[in-house]
C-alpha atoms as a PDB file:
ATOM      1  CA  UNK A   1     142.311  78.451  24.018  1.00  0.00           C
ATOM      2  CA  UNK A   2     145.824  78.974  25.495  1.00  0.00           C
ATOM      3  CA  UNK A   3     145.781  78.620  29.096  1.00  0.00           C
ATOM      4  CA  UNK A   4     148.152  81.442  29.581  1.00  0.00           C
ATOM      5  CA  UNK A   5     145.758  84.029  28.516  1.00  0.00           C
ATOM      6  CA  UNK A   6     143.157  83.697  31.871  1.00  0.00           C
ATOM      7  CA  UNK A   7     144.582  84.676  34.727  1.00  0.00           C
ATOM      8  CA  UNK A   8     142.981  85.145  38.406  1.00  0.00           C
ATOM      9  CA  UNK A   9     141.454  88.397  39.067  1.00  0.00           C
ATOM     10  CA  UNK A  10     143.428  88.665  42.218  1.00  0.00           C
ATOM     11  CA  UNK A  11     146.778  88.394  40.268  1.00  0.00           C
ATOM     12  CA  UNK A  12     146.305  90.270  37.724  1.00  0.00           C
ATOM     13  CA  UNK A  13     146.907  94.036  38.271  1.00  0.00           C
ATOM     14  CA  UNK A  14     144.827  97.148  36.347  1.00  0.00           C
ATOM     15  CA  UNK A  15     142.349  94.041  34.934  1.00  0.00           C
ATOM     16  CA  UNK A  16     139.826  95.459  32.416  1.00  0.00           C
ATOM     17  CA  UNK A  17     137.638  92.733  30.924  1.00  0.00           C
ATOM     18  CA  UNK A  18     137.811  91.289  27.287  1.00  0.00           C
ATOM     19  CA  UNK A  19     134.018  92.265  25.946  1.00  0.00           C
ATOM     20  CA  UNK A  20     134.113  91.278  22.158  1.00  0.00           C
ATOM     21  CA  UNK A  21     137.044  89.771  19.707  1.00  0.00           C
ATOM     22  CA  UNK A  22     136.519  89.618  15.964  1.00  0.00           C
ATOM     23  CA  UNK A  23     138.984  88.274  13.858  1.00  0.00           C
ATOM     24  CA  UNK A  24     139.037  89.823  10.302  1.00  0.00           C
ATOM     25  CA  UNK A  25     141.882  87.764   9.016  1.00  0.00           C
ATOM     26  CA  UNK A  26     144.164  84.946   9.909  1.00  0.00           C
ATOM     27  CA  UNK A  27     146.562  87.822  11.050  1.00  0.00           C
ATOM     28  CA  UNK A  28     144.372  90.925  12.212  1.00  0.00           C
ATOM     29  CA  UNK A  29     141.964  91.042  14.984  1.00  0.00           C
ATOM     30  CA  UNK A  30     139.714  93.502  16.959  1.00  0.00           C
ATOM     31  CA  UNK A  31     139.218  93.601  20.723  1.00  0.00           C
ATOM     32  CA  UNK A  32     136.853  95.966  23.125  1.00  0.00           C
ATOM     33  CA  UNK A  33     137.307  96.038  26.570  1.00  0.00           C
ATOM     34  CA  UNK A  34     135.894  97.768  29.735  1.00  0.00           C
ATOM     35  CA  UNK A  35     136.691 101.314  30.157  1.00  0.00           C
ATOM     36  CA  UNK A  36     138.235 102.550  33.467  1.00  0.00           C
ATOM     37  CA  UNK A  37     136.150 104.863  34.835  1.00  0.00           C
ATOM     38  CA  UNK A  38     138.920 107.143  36.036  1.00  0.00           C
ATOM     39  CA  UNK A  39     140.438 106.901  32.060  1.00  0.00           C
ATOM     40  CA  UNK A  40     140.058 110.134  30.268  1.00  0.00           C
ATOM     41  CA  UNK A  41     141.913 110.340  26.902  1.00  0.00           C
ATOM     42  CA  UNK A  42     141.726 112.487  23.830  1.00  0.00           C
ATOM     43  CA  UNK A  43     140.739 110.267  20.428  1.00  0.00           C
ATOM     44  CA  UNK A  44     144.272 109.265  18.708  1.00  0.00           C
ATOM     45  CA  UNK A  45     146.332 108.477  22.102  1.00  0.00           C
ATOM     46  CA  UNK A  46     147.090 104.883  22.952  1.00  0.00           C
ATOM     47  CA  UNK A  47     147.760 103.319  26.792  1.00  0.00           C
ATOM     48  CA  UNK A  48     150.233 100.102  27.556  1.00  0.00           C
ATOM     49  CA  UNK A  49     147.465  96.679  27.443  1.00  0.00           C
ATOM     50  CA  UNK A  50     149.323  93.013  27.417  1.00  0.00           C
ATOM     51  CA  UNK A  51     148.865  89.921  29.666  1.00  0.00           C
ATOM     52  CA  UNK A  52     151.000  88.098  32.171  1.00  0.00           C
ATOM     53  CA  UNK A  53     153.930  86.285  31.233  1.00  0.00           C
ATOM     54  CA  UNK A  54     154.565  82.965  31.810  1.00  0.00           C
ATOM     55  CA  UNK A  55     157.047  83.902  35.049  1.00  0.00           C
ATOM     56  CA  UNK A  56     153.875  86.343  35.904  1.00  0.00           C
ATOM     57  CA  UNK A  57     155.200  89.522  35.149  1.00  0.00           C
ATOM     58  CA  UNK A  58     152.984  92.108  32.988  1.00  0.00           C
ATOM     59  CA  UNK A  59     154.378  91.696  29.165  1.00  0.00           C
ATOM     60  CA  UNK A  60     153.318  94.918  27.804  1.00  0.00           C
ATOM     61  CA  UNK A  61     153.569  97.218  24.388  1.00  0.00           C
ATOM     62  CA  UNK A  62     151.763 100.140  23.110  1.00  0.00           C
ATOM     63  CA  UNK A  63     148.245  99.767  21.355  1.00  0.00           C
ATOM     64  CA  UNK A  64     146.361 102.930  19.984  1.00  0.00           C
ATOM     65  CA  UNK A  65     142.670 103.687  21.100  1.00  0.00           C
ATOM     66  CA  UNK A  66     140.693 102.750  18.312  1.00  0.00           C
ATOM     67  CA  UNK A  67     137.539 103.933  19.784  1.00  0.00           C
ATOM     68  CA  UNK A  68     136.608 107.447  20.217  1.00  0.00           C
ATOM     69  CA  UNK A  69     137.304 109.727  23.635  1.00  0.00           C
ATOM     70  CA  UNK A  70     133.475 109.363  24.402  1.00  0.00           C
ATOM     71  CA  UNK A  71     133.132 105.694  23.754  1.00  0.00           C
ATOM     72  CA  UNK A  72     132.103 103.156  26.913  1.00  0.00           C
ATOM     73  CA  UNK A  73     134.532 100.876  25.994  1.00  0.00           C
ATOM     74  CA  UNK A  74     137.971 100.851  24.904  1.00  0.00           C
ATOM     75  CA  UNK A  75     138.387  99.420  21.290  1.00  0.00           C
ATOM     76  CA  UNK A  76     141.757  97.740  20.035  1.00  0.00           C
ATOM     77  CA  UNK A  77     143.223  96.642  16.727  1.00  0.00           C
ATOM     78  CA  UNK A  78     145.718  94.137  16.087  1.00  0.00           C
ATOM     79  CA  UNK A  79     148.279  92.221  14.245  1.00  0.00           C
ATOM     80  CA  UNK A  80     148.816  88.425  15.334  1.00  0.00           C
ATOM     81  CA  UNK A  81     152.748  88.185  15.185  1.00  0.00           C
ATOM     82  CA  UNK A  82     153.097  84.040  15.357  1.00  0.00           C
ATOM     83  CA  UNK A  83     155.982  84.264  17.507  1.00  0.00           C
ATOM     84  CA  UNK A  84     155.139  87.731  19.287  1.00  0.00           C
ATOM     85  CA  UNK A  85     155.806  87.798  22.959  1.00  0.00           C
ATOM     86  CA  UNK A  86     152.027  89.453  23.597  1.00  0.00           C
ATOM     87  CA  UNK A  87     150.003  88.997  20.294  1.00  0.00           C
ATOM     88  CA  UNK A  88     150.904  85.278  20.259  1.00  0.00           C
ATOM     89  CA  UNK A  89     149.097  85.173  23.377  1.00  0.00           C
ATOM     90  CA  UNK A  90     147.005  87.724  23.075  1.00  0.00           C
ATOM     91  CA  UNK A  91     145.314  86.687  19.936  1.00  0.00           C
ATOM     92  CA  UNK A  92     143.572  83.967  21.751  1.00  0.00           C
ATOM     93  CA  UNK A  93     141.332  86.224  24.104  1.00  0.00           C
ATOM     94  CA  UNK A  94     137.698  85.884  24.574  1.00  0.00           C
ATOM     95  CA  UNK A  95     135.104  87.801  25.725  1.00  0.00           C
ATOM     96  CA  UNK A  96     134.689  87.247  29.746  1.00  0.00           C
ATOM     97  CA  UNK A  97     138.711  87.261  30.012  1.00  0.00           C
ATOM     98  CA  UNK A  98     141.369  90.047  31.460  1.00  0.00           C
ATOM     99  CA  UNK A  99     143.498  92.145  30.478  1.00  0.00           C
ATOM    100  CA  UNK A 100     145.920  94.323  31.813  1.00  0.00           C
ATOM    101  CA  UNK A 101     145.768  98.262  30.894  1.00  0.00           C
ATOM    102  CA  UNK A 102     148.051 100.981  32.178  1.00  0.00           C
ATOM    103  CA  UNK A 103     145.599 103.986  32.192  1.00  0.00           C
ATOM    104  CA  UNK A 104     148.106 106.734  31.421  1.00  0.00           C
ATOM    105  CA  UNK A 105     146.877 107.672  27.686  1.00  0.00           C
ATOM    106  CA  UNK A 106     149.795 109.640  25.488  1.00  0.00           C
ATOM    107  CA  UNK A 107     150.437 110.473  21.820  1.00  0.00           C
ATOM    108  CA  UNK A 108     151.006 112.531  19.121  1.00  0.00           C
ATOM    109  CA  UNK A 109     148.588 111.779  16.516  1.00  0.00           C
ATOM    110  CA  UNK A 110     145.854 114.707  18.458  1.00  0.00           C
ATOM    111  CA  UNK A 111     144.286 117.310  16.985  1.00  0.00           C
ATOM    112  CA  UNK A 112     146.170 119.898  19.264  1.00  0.00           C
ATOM    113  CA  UNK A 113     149.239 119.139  17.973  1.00  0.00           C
ATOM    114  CA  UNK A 114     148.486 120.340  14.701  1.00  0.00           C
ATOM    115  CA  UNK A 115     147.764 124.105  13.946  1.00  0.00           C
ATOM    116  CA  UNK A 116     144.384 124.930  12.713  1.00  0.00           C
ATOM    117  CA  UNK A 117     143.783 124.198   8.896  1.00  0.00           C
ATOM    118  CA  UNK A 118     141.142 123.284   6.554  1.00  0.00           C
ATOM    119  CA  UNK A 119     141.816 119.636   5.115  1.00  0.00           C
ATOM    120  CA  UNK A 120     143.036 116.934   7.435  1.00  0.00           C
ATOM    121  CA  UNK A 121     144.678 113.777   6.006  1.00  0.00           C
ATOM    122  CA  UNK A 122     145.331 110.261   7.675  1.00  0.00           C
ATOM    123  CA  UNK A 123     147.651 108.145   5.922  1.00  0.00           C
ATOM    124  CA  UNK A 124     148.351 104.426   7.267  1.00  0.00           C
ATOM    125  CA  UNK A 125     149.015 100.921   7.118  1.00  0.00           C
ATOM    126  CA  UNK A 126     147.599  97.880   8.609  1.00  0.00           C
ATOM    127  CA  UNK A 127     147.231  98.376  11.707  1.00  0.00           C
ATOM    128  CA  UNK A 128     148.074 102.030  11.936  1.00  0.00           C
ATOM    129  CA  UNK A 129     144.544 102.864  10.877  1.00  0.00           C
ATOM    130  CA  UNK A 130     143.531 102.503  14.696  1.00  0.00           C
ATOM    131  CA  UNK A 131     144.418 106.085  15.796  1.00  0.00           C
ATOM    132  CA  UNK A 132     142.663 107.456  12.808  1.00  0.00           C
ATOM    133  CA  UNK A 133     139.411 104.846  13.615  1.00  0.00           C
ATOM    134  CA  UNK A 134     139.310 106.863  16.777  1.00  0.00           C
ATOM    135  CA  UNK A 135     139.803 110.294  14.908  1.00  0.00           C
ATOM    136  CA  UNK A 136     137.340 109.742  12.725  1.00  0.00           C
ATOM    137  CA  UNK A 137     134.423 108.693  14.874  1.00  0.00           C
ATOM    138  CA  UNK A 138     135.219 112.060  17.023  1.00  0.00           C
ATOM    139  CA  UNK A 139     132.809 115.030  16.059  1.00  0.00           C
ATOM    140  CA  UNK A 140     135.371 117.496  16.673  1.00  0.00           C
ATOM    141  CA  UNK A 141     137.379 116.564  13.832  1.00  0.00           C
ATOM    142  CA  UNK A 142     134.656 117.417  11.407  1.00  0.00           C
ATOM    143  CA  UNK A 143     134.562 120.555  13.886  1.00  0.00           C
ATOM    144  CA  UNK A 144     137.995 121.226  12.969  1.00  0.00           C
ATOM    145  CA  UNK A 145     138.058 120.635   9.453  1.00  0.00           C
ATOM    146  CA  UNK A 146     136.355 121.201   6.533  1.00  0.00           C
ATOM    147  CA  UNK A 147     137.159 117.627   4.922  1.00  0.00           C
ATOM    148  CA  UNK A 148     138.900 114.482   6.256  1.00  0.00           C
ATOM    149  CA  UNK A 149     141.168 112.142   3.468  1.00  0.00           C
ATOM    150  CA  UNK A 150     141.739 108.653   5.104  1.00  0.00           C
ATOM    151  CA  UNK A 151     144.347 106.984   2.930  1.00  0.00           C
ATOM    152  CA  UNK A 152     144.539 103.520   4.249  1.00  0.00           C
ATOM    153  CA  UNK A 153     146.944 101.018   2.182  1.00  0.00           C
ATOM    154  CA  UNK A 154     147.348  97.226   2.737  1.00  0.00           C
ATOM    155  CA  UNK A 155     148.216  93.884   0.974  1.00  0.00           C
ATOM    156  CA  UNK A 156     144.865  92.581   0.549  1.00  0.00           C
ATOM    157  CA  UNK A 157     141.460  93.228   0.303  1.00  0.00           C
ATOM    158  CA  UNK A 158     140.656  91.408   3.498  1.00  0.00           C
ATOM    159  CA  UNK A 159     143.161  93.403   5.297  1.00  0.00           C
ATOM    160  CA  UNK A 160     141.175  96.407   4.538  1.00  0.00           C
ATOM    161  CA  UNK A 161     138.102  95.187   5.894  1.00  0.00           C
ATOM    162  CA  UNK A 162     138.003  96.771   9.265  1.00  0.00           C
ATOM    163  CA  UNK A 163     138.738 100.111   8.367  1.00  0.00           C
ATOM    164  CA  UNK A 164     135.889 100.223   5.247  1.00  0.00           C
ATOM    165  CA  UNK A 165     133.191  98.967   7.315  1.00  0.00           C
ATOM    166  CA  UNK A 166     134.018 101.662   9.906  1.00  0.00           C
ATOM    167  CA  UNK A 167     133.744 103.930   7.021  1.00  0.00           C
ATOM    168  CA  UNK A 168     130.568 102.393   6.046  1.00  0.00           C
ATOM    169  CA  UNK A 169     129.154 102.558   9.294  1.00  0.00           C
ATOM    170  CA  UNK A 170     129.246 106.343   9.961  1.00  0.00           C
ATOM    171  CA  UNK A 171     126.752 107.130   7.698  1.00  0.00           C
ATOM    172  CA  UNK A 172     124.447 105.660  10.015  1.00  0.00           C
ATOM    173  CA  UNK A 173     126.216 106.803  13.341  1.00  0.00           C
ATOM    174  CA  UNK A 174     124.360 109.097  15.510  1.00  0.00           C
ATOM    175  CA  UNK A 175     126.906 111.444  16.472  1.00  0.00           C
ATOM    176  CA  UNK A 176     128.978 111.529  12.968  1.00  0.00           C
ATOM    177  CA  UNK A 177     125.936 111.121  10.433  1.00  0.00           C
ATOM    178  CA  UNK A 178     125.877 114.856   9.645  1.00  0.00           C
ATOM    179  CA  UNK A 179     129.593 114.860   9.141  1.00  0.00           C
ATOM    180  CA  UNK A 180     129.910 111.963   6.662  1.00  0.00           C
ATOM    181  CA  UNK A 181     130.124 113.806   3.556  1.00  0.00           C
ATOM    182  CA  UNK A 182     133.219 115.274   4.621  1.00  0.00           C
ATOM    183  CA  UNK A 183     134.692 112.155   4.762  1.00  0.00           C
ATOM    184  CA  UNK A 184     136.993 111.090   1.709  1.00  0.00           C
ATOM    185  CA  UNK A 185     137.871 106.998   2.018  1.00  0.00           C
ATOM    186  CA  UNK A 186     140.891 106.320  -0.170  1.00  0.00           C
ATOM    187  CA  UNK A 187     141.957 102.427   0.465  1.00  0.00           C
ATOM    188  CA  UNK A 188     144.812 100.670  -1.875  1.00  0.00           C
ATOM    189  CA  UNK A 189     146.267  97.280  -1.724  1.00  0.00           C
ATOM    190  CA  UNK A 190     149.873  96.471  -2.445  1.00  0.00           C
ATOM    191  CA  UNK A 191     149.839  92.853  -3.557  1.00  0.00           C
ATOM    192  CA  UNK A 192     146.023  91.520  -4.119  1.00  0.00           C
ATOM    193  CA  UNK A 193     144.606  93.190  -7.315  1.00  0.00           C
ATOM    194  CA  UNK A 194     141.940  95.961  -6.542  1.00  0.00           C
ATOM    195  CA  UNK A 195     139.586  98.532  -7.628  1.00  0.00           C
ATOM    196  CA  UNK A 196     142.656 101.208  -6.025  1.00  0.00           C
ATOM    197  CA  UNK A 197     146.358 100.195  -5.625  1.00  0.00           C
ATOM    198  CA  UNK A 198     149.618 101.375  -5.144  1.00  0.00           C
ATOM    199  CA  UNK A 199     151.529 102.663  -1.911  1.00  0.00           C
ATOM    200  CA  UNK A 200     150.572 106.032  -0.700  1.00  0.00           C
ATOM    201  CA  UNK A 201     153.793 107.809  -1.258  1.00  0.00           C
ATOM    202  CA  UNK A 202     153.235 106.542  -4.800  1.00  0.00           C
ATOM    203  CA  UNK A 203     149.751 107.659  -4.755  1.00  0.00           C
ATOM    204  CA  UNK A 204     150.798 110.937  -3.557  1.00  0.00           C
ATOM    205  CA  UNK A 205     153.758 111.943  -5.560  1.00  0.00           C
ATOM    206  CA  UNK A 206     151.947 111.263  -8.812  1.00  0.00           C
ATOM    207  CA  UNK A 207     149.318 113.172  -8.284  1.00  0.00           C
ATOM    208  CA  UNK A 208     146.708 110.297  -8.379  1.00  0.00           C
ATOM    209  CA  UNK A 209     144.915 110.289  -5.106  1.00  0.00           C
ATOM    210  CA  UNK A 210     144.211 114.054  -6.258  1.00  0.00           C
ATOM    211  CA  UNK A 211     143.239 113.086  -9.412  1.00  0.00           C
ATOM    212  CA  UNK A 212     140.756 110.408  -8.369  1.00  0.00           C
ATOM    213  CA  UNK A 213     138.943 112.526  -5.442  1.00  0.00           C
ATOM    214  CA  UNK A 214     138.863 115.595  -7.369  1.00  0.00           C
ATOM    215  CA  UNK A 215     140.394 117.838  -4.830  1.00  0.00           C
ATOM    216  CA  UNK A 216     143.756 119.877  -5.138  1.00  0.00           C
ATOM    217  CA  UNK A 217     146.980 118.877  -3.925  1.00  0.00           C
ATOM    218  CA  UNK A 218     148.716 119.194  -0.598  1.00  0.00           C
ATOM    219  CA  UNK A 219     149.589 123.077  -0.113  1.00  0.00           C
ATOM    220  CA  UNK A 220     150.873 124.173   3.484  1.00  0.00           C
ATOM    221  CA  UNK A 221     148.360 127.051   3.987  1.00  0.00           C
ATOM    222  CA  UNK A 222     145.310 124.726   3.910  1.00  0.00           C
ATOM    223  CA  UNK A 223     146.211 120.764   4.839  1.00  0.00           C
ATOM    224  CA  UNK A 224     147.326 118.998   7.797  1.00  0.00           C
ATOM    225  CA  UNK A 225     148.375 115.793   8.356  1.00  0.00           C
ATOM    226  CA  UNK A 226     148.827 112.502  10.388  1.00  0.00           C
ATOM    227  CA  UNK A 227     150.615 109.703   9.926  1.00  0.00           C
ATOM    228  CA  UNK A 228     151.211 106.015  11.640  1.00  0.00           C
ATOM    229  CA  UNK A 229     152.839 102.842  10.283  1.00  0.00           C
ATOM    230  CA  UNK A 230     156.341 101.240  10.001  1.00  0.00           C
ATOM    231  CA  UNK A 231     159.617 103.304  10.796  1.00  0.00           C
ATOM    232  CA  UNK A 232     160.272 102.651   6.525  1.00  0.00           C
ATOM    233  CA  UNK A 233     156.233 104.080   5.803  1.00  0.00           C
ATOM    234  CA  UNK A 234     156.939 107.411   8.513  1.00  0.00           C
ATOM    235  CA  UNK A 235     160.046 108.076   7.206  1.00  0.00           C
ATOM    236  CA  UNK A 236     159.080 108.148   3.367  1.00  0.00           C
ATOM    237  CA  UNK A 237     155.710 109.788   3.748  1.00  0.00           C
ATOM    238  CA  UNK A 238     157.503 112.482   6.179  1.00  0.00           C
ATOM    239  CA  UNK A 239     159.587 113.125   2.708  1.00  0.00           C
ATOM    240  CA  UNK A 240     156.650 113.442   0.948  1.00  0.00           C
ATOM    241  CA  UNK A 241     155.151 115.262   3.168  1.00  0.00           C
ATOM    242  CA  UNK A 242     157.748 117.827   3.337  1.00  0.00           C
ATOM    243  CA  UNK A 243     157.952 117.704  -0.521  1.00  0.00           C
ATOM    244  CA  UNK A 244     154.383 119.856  -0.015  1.00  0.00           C
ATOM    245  CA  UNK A 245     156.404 121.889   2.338  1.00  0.00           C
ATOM    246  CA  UNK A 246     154.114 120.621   5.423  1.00  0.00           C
ATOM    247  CA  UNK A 247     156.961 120.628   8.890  1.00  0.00           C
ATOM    248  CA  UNK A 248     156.229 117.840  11.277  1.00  0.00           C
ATOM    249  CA  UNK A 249     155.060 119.162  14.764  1.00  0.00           C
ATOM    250  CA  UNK A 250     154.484 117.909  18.075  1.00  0.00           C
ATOM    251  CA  UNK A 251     152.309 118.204  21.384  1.00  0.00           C
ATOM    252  CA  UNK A 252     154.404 120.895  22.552  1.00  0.00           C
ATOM    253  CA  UNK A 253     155.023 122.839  18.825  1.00  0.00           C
ATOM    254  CA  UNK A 254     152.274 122.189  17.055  1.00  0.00           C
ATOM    255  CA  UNK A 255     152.819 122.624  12.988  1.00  0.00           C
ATOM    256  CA  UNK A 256     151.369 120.789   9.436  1.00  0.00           C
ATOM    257  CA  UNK A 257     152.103 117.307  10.296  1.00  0.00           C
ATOM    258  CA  UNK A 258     152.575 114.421  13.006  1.00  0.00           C
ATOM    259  CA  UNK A 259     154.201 111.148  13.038  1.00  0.00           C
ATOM    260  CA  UNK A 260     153.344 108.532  15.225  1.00  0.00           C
ATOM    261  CA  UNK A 261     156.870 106.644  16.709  1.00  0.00           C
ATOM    262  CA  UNK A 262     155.856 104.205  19.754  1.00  0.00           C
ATOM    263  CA  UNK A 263     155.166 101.310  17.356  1.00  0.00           C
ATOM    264  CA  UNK A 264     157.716 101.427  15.659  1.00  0.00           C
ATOM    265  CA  UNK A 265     159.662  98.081  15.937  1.00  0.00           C
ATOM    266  CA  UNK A 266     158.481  97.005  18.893  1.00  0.00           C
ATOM    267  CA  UNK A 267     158.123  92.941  17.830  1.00  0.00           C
ATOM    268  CA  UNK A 268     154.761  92.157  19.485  1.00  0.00           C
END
C-alpha cells in the first residue's frame, strides 16, 4: 500500500473514514466512507474528497455521491488515472484509512432542476453513472416519474459491472422494490462485443434504444433528461438532445434537460 495514502488523524482536516473499496476492474473502483453527520445533500450532487499531497496540502477534485440522500454512508465511484495527481493515490485506500471531504454538496444533475415530466432519462459513461446510482436508489424519482431509462455505455463488459449489479440489486431493495418495474436498464459497450452496443448518440438518433424497449421517442411535452460524461459525450448528446427539441436547464431555470460540467477535464 502507498504510504502516502494514511495520514495522522490530527493532520488531516474534514477526515471521514475509508469503510469498504471494491475494485471492479484494473481501472474502476468503488469506495464508501463515513457520513458527516452535519452533511445533508440531495441524491445527484457531489462534494470535493482527495488526500494530502506529498508537501501536505489537501489535493482535491470533484466526485459525485453515488449513494442516495438517505444513505449512512457516502458511496464513491472511480477511475484509476496511472499518473493522476489523486486517483494514483487514491486508488490504494483501504478500509480503516482517511479521507478528506469538503461537506458543501452542489450540482446540477437534481430533480429540481428539471420541470415536472413523465419519463426521465440518464445517459452516461464510465464513471458518470455515479450521479444517476444515487438517482436511482432515491424513491422520489419513481415519485416523480412514471418511468426511468438508464442508458449507460462503456468499452467493456467489465466496465459495466457496477452499474448492472446496482440495477440488479433494486429488485430486492427495501425502499425501491415497488418501483423497479419502472426502471428501463439500457447498457452498450463500445469496443468488447456485447448483447447491446453502440454509443448513445448513435443509439438515440437511429431510433434503436426506442426500438428495443418498446417505448416512443424523446418528445418535449413528456421526457426529461440528465446527462454526465466527457466534455466530447455532453456536448454531442446536448445536440441530440436538442434534436428532440428538449432546452438544457439549470438549478436556477429549470427546463427538459441538465448537463453535468465539474468533471469535465479535470485530470485526476
Amino acid at each position: 500500500m502507498n504510504d502516502s495514502v494514511t495520514t495522522p488523524a490530527k493532520t488531516l482536516p474534514d477526515a471521514q473514514i475509508v469503510t469498504a473499496v471494491r475494485h471492479w476492474t484494473d481501472s474502476l473502483f468503488s469506495f464508501r466512507v463515513t457520513r458527516p453527520r452535519t452533511l445533508r445533500f440531495r441524491s445527484g450532487e457531489f462534494v470535493m474528497i482527495g488526500l494530502l499531497d506529498d508537501n501536505g496540502k489537501p489535493l482535491l477534485r470533484a466526485y459525485s455521491i453515488a449513494s442516495p440522500s438517505w444513505d449512512e454512508e457516502l458511496e464513491f465511484y472511480s477511475i484509476k488515472v496511472p499518473n493522476g495527481p489523486l486517483t494514483s493515490r487514491l486508488q490504494h485506500i483501504q478500509p480503516g484509512d482517511q479521507i478528506i471531504l469538503r461537506p458543501k454538496p452542489v450540482g446540477t444533475l437534481v430533480l429540481d432542476a428539471l420541470l415536472p415530466g413523465e419519463r426521465l432519462w440518464f445517459l452516461a459513461t464510465g464513471t458518470g453513472i455515479a450521479p444517476f446510482a444515487s438517482l436511482m436508489r432515491d424513491p422520489e424519482t419513481y415519485e416523480r416519474y412514471e418511468s426511468v431509462v438508464m442508458m449507460h455505455t462503456c468499452r467493456t463488459v467489465a466496465e459495466l459491472e457496477y452499474g448492472r449489479q446496482l440495477v440488479d440489486g433494486l429488485r430486492d431493495d427495501p425502499l425501491i422494490g415497488e418501483y423497479a418495474h419502472k426502471l428501463k436498464y439500457y447498457a452498450t459497450t463500445t469496443r468488447e462485443a456485447s448483447h447491446r452496443m453502440g454509443r448513445i448518440t448513435d443509439n438515440l438518433t437511429s431510433g434503436k434504444v426506442f426500438a428495443d424497449l418498446g417505448i416512443p421517442p424523446m418528445d418535449r411535452a413528456t421526457d426529461r433528461a440528465m446527462v454526465c460524461g466527457s466534455l466530447a459525450f455532453n456536448i454531442d448528446v446536448k445536440a441530440v438532445l436538442e434534436g428532440f427539441g428538449l432546452r438544457e436547464g439549470a438549478n436556477s431555470e429549470p427546463l427538459e434537460y441538465v448537463v453535468e460540467k465539474a468533471f469535465v477535464g479535470d485530470g485526476v
